[in-house]
N, C-alpha and C. Protein backbone atom coordinates (compact mmCIF):
# COMPACT_ATOMS: atom_id res chain seq x y z
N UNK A 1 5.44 4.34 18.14
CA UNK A 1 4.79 4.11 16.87
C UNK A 1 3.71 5.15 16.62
N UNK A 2 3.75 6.22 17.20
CA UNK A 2 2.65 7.33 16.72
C UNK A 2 2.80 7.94 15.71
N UNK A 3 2.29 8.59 15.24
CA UNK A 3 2.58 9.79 13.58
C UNK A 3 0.94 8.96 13.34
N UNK A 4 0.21 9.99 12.66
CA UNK A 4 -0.94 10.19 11.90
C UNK A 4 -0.63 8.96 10.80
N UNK A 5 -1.70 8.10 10.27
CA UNK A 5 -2.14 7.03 9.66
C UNK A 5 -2.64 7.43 8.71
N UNK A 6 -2.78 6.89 7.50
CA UNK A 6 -3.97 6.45 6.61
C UNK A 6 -4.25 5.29 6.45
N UNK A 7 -5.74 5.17 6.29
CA UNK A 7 -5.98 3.91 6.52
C UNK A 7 -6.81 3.58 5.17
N UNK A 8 -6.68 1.68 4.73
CA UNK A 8 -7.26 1.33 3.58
C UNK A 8 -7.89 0.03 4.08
N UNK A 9 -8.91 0.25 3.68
CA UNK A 9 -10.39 -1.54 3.68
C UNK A 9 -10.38 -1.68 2.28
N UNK A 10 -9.69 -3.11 2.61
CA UNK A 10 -9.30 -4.16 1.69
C UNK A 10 -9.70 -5.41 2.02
N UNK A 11 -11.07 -5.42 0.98
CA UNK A 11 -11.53 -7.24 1.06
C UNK A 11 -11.73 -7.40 2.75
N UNK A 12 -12.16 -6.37 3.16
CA UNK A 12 -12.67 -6.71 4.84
C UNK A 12 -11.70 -6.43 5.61
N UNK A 13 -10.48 -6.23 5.20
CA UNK A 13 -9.18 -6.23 6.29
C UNK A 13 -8.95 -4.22 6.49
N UNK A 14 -8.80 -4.29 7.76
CA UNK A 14 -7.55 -2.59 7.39
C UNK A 14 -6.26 -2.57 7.38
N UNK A 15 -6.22 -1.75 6.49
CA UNK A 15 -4.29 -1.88 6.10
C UNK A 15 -3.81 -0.23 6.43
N UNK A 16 -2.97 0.30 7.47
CA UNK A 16 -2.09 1.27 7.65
C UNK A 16 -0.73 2.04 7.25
N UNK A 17 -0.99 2.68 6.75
CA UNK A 17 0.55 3.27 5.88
C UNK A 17 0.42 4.84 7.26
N UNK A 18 2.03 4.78 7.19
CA UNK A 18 2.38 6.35 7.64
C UNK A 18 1.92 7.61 7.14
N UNK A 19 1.60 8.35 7.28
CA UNK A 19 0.93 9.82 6.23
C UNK A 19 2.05 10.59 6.02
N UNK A 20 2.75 10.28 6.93
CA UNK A 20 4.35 11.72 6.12
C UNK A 20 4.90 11.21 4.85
N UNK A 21 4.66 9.23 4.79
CA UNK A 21 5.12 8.82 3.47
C UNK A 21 4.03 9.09 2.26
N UNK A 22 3.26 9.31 2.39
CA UNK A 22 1.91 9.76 1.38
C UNK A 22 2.22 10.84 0.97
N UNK A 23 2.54 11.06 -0.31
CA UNK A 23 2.60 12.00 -1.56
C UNK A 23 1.65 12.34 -1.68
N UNK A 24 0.59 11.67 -2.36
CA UNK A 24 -0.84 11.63 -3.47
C UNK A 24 -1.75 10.33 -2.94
N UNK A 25 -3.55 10.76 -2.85
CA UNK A 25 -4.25 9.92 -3.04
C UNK A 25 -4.59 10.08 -4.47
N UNK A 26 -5.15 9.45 -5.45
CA UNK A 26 -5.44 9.74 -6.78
C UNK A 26 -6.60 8.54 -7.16
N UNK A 27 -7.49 9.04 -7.80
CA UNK A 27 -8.36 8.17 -8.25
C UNK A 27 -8.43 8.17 -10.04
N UNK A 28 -7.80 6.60 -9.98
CA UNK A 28 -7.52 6.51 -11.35
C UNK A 28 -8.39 5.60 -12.03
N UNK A 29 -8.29 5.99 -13.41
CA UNK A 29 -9.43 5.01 -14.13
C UNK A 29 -9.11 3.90 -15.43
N UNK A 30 -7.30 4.57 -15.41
CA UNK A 30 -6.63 2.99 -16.20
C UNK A 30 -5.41 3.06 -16.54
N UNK A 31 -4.29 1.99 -16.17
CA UNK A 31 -2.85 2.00 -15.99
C UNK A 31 -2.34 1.59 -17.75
N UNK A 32 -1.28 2.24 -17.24
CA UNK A 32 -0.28 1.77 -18.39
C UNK A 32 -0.15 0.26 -18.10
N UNK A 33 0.47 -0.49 -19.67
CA UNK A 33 0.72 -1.96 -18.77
C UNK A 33 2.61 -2.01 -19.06
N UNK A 34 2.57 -2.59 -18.27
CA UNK A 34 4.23 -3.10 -18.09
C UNK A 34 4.24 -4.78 -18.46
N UNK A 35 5.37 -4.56 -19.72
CA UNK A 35 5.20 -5.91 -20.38
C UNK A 35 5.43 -6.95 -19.25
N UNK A 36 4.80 -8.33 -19.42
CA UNK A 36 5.27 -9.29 -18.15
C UNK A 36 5.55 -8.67 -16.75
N UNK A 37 4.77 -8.18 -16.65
CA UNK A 37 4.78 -7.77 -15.30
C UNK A 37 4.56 -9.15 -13.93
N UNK A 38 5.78 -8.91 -13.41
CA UNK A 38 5.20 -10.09 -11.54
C UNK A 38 3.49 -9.68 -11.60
N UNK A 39 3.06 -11.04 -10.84
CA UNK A 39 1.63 -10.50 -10.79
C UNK A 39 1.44 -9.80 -9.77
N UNK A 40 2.44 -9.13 -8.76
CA UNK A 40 1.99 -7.61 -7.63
C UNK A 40 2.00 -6.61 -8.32
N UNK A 41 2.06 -6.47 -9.93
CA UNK A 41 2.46 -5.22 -10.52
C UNK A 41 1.18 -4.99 -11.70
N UNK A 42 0.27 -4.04 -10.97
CA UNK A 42 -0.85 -3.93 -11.44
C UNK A 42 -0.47 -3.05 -12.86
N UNK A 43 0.63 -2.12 -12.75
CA UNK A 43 0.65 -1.54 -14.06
C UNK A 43 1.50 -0.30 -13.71
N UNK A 44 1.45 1.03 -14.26
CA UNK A 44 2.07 2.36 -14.23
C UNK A 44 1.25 3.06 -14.58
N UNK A 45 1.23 4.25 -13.81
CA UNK A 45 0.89 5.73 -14.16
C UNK A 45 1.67 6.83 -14.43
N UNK A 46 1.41 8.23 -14.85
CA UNK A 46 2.60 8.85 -15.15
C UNK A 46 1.65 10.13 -14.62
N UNK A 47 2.24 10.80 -13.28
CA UNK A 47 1.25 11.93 -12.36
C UNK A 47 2.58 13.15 -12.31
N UNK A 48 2.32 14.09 -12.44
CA UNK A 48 3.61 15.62 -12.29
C UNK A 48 4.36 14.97 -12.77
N UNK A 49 4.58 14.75 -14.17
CA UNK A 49 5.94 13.54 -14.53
C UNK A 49 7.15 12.98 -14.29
N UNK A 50 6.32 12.10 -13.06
CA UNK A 50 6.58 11.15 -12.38
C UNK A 50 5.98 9.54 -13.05
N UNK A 51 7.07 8.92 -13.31
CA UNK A 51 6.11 7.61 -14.03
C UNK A 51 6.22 6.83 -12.08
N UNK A 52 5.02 6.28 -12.02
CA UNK A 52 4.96 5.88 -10.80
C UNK A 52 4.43 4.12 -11.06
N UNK A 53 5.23 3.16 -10.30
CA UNK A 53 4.62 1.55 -10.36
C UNK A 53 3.70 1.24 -9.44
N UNK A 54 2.18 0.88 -9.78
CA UNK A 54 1.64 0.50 -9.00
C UNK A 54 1.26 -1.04 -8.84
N UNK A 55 1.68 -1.06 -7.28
CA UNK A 55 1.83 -2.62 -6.41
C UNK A 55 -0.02 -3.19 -6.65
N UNK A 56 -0.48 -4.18 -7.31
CA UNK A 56 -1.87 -4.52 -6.51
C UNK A 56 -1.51 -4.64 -4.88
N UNK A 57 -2.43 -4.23 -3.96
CA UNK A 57 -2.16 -4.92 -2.63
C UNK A 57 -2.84 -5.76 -2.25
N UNK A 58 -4.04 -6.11 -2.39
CA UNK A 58 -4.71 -7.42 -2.52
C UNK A 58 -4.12 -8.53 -2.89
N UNK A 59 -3.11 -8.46 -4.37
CA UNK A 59 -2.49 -10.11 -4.34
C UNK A 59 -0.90 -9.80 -3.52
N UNK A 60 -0.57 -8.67 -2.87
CA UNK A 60 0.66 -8.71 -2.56
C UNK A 60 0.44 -9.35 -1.20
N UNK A 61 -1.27 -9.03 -0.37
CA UNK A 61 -1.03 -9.94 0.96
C UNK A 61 -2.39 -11.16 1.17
N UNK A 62 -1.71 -11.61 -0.33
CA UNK A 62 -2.76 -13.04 -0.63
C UNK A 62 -4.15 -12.90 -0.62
N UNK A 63 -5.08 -11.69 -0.93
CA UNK A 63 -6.58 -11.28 -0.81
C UNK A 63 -6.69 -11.71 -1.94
N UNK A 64 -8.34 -11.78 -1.87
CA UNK A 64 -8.83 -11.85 -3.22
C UNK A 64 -8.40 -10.38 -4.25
N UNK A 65 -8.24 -10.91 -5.41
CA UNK A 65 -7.40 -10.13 -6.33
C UNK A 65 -8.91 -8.50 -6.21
N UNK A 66 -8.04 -7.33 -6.93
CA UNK A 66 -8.67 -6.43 -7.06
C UNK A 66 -8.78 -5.99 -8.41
N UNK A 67 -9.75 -6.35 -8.93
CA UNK A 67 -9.79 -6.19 -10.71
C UNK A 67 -10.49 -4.91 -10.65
N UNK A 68 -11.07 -4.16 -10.39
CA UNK A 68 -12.06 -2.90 -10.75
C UNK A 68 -11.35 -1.46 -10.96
N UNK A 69 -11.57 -1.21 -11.92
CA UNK A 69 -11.10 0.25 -12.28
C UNK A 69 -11.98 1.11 -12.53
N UNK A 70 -12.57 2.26 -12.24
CA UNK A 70 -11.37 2.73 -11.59
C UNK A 70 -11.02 2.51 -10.23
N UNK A 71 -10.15 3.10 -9.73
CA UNK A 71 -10.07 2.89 -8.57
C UNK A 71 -8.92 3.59 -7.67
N UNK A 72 -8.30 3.44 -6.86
CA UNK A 72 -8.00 4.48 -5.66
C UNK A 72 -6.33 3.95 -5.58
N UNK A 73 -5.45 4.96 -6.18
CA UNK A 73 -4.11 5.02 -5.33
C UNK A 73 -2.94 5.66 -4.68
N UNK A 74 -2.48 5.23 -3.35
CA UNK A 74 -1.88 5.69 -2.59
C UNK A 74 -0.39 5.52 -2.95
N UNK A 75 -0.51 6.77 -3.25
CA UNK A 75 1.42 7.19 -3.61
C UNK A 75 2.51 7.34 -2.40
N UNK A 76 3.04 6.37 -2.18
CA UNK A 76 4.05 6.96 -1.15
C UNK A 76 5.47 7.12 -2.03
N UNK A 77 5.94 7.71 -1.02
CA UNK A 77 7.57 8.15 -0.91
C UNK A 77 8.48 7.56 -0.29
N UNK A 78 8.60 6.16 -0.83
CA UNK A 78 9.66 5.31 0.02
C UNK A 78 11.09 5.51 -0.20
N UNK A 79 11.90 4.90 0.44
CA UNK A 79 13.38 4.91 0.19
C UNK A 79 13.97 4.48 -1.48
N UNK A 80 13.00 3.59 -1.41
CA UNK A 80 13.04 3.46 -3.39
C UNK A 80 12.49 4.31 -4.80
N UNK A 81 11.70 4.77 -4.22
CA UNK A 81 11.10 6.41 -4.87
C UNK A 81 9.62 5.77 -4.58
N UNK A 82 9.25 6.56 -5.26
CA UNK A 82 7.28 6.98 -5.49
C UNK A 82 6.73 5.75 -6.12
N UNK A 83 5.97 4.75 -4.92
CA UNK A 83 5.52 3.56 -5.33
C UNK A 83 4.18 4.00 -5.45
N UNK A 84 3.00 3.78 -6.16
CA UNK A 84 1.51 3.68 -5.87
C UNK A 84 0.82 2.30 -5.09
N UNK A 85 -0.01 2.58 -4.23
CA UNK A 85 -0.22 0.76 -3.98
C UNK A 85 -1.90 1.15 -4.11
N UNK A 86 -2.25 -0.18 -4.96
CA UNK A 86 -3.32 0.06 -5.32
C UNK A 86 -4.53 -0.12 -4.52
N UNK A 87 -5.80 0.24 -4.04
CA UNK A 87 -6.44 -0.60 -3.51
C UNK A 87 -8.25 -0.61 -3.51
N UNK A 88 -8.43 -0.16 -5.11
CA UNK A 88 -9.39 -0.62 -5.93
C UNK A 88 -10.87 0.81 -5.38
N UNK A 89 -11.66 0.26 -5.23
CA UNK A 89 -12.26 1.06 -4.36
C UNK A 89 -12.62 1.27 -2.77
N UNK A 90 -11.84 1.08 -2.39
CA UNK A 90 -11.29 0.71 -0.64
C UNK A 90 -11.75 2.59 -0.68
N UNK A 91 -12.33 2.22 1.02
CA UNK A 91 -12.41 3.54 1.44
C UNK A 91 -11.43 3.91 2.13
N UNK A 92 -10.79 5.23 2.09
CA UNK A 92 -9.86 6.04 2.41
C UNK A 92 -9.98 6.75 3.83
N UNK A 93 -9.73 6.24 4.85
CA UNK A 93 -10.01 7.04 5.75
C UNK A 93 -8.44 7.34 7.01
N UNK A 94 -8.43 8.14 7.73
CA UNK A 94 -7.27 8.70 8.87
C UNK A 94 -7.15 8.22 10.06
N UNK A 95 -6.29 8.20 11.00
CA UNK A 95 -6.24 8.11 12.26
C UNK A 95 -4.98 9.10 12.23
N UNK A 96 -5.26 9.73 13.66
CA UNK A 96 -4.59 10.71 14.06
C UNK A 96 -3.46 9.83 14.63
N UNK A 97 -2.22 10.82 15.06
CA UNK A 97 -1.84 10.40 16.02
C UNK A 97 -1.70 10.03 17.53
N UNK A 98 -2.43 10.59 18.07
CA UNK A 98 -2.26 11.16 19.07
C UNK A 98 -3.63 9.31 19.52
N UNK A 99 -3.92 9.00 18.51
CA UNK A 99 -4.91 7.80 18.82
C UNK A 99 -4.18 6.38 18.91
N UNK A 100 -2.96 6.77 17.80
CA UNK A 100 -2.05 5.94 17.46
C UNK A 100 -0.74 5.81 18.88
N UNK A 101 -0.67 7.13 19.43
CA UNK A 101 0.10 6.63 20.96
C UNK A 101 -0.12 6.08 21.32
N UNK A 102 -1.50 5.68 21.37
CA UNK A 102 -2.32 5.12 22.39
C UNK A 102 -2.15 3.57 22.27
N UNK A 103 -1.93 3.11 20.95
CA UNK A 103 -2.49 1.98 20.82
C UNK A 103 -1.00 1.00 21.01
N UNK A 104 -1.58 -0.28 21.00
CA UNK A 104 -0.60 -1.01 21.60
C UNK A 104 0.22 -1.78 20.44
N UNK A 105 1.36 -2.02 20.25
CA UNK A 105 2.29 -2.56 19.04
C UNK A 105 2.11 -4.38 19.07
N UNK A 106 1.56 -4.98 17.90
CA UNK A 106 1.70 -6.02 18.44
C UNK A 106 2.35 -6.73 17.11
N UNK A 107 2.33 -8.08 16.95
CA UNK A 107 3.79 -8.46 15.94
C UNK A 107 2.29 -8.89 14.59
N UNK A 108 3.02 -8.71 13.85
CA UNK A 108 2.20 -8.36 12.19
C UNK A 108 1.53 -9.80 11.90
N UNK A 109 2.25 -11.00 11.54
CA UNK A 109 2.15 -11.92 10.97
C UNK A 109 1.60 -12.27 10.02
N UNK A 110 2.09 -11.01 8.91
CA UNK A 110 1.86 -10.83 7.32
C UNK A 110 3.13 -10.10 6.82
N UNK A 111 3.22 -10.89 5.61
CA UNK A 111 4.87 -10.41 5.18
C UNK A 111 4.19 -8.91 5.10
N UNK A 112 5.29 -8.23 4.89
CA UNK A 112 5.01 -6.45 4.87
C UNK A 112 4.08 -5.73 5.81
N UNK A 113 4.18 -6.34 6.74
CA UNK A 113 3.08 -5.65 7.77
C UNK A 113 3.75 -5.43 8.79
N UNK A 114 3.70 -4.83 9.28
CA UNK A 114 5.13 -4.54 10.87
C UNK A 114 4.25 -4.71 12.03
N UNK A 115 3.38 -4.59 12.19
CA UNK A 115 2.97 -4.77 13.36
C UNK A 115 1.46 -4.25 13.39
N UNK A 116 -0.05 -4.50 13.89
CA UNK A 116 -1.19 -4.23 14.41
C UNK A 116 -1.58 -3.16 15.19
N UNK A 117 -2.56 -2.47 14.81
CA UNK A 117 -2.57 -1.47 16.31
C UNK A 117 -4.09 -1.71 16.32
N UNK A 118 -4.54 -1.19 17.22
CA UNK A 118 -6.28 -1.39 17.63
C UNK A 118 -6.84 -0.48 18.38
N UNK A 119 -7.41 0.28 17.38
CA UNK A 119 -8.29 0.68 18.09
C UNK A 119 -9.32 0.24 18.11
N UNK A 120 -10.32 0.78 19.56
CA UNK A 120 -11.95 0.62 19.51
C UNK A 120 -11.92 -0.73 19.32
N UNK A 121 -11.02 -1.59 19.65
CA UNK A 121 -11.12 -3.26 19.19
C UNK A 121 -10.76 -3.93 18.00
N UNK A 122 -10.91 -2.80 17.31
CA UNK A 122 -10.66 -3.23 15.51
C UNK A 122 -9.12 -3.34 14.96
N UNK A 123 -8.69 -4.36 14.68
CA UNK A 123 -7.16 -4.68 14.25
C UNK A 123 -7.10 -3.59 12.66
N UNK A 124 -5.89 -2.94 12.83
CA UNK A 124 -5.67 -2.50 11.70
C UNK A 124 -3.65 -2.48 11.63
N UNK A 125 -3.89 -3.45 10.15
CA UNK A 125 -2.39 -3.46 10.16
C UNK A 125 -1.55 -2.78 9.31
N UNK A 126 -0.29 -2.13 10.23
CA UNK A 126 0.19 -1.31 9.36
C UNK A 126 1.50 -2.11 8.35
N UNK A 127 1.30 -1.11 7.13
CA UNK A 127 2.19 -1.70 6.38
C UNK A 127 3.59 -1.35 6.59
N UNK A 128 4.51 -2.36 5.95
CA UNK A 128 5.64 -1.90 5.52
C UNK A 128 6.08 -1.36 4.23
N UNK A 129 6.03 0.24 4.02
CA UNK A 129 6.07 0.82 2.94
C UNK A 129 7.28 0.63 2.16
N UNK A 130 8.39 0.58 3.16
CA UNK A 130 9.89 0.68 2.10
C UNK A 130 10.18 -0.68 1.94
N UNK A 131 9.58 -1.68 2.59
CA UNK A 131 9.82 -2.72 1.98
C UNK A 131 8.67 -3.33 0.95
N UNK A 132 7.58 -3.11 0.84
CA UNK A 132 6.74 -2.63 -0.39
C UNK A 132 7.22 -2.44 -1.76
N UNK A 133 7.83 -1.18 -1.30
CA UNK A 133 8.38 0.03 -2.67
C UNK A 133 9.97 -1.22 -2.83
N UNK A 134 10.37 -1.32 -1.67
CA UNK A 134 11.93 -1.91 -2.43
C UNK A 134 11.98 -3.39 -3.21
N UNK A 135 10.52 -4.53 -2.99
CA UNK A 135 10.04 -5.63 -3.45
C UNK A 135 9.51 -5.40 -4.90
N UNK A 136 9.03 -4.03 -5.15
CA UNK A 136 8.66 -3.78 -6.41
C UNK A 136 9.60 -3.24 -7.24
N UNK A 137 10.36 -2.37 -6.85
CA UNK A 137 11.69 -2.56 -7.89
C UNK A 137 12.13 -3.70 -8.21
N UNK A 138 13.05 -4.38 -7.24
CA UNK A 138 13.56 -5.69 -7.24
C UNK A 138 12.25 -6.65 -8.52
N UNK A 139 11.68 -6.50 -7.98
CA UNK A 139 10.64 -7.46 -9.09
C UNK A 139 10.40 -7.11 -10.55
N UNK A 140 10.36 -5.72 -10.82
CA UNK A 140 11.20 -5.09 -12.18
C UNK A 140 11.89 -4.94 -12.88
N UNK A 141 12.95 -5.90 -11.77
CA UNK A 141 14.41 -5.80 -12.16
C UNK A 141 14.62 -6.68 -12.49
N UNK A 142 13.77 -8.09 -12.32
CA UNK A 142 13.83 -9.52 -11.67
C UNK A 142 15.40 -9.59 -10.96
N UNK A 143 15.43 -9.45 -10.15
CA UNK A 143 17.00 -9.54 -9.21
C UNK A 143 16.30 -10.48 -7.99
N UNK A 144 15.18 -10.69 -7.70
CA UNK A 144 14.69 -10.97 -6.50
C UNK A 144 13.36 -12.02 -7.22
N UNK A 145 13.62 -13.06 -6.00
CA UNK A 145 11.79 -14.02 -6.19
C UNK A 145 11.00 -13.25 -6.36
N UNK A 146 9.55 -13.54 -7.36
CA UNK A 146 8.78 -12.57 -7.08
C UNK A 146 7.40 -13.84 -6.39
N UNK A 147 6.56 -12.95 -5.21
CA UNK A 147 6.11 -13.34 -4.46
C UNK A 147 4.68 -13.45 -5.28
């Protein structure tokens, strides 16, 4: 489970995405809206024209909601294309890899989260990006419950 991290503080928690899937950080200051949108679907942006859907992640792993704009999002490159996941004004910070060998895999017990790593003591859980990006299509599509 090594490869370089980015990391997001959310409502007290850390949340981990892969960095090779990271396109764009972008700090935005107000979405398009998408009619009836599921409530994980904070809205759309349109960046190198690319229209991109951004996930709230706060109500996607039951946090208190993230209303403040502007605010901060992480574009990945999933198997479903270029999701944004939002995460308000959360600070943005890295872990290498080589910190991430280190650390030990343990089981998530949050939908979209694959598993915990820890450093220095501190739980930080990483996400599941392509299943993220593939829950937010599906939920666009309505083909799928939306959570």
């Amino acid at each position: 489970m090594g490869g370089d991290r980015i990391v997001l503080d959310i409502r007290g928690e850390r949340f981990a995405v892969d960095a090779h899937l990271v396109e764009y950080i972008l700090d935005v200051d107000h979405f398009s809206l998408i009619p009836c949108p599921p409530q994980i679907i904070k809205g759309a942006i349109s960046h190198r024209n690319n229209i991109i859907v951004i996930v709230n992640l706060a109500k996607l792993l039951s946090l208190e909601d993230i209303e403040e704009v502007p605010g901060r999002v992480v574009v990945i490159g999933a198997e479903a294309g270029l999701v944004g996941l939002y995460a308000g004004k959360a600070c943005v910070s890295s872990i290498w890899g080589e910190e991430c060998s280190e650390m030990a895999f343990l089981d998530g017990g949050y939908d979209f989260v694959v598993g915990t790593i820890n450093p220095m003591k501190e739980n930080i859980k990483l996400l599941d990006c392509n299943a993220i990006a593939a829950m937010a299509v599906k939920a666009l599509s309505k083909k799928a419950p939306i959570p």
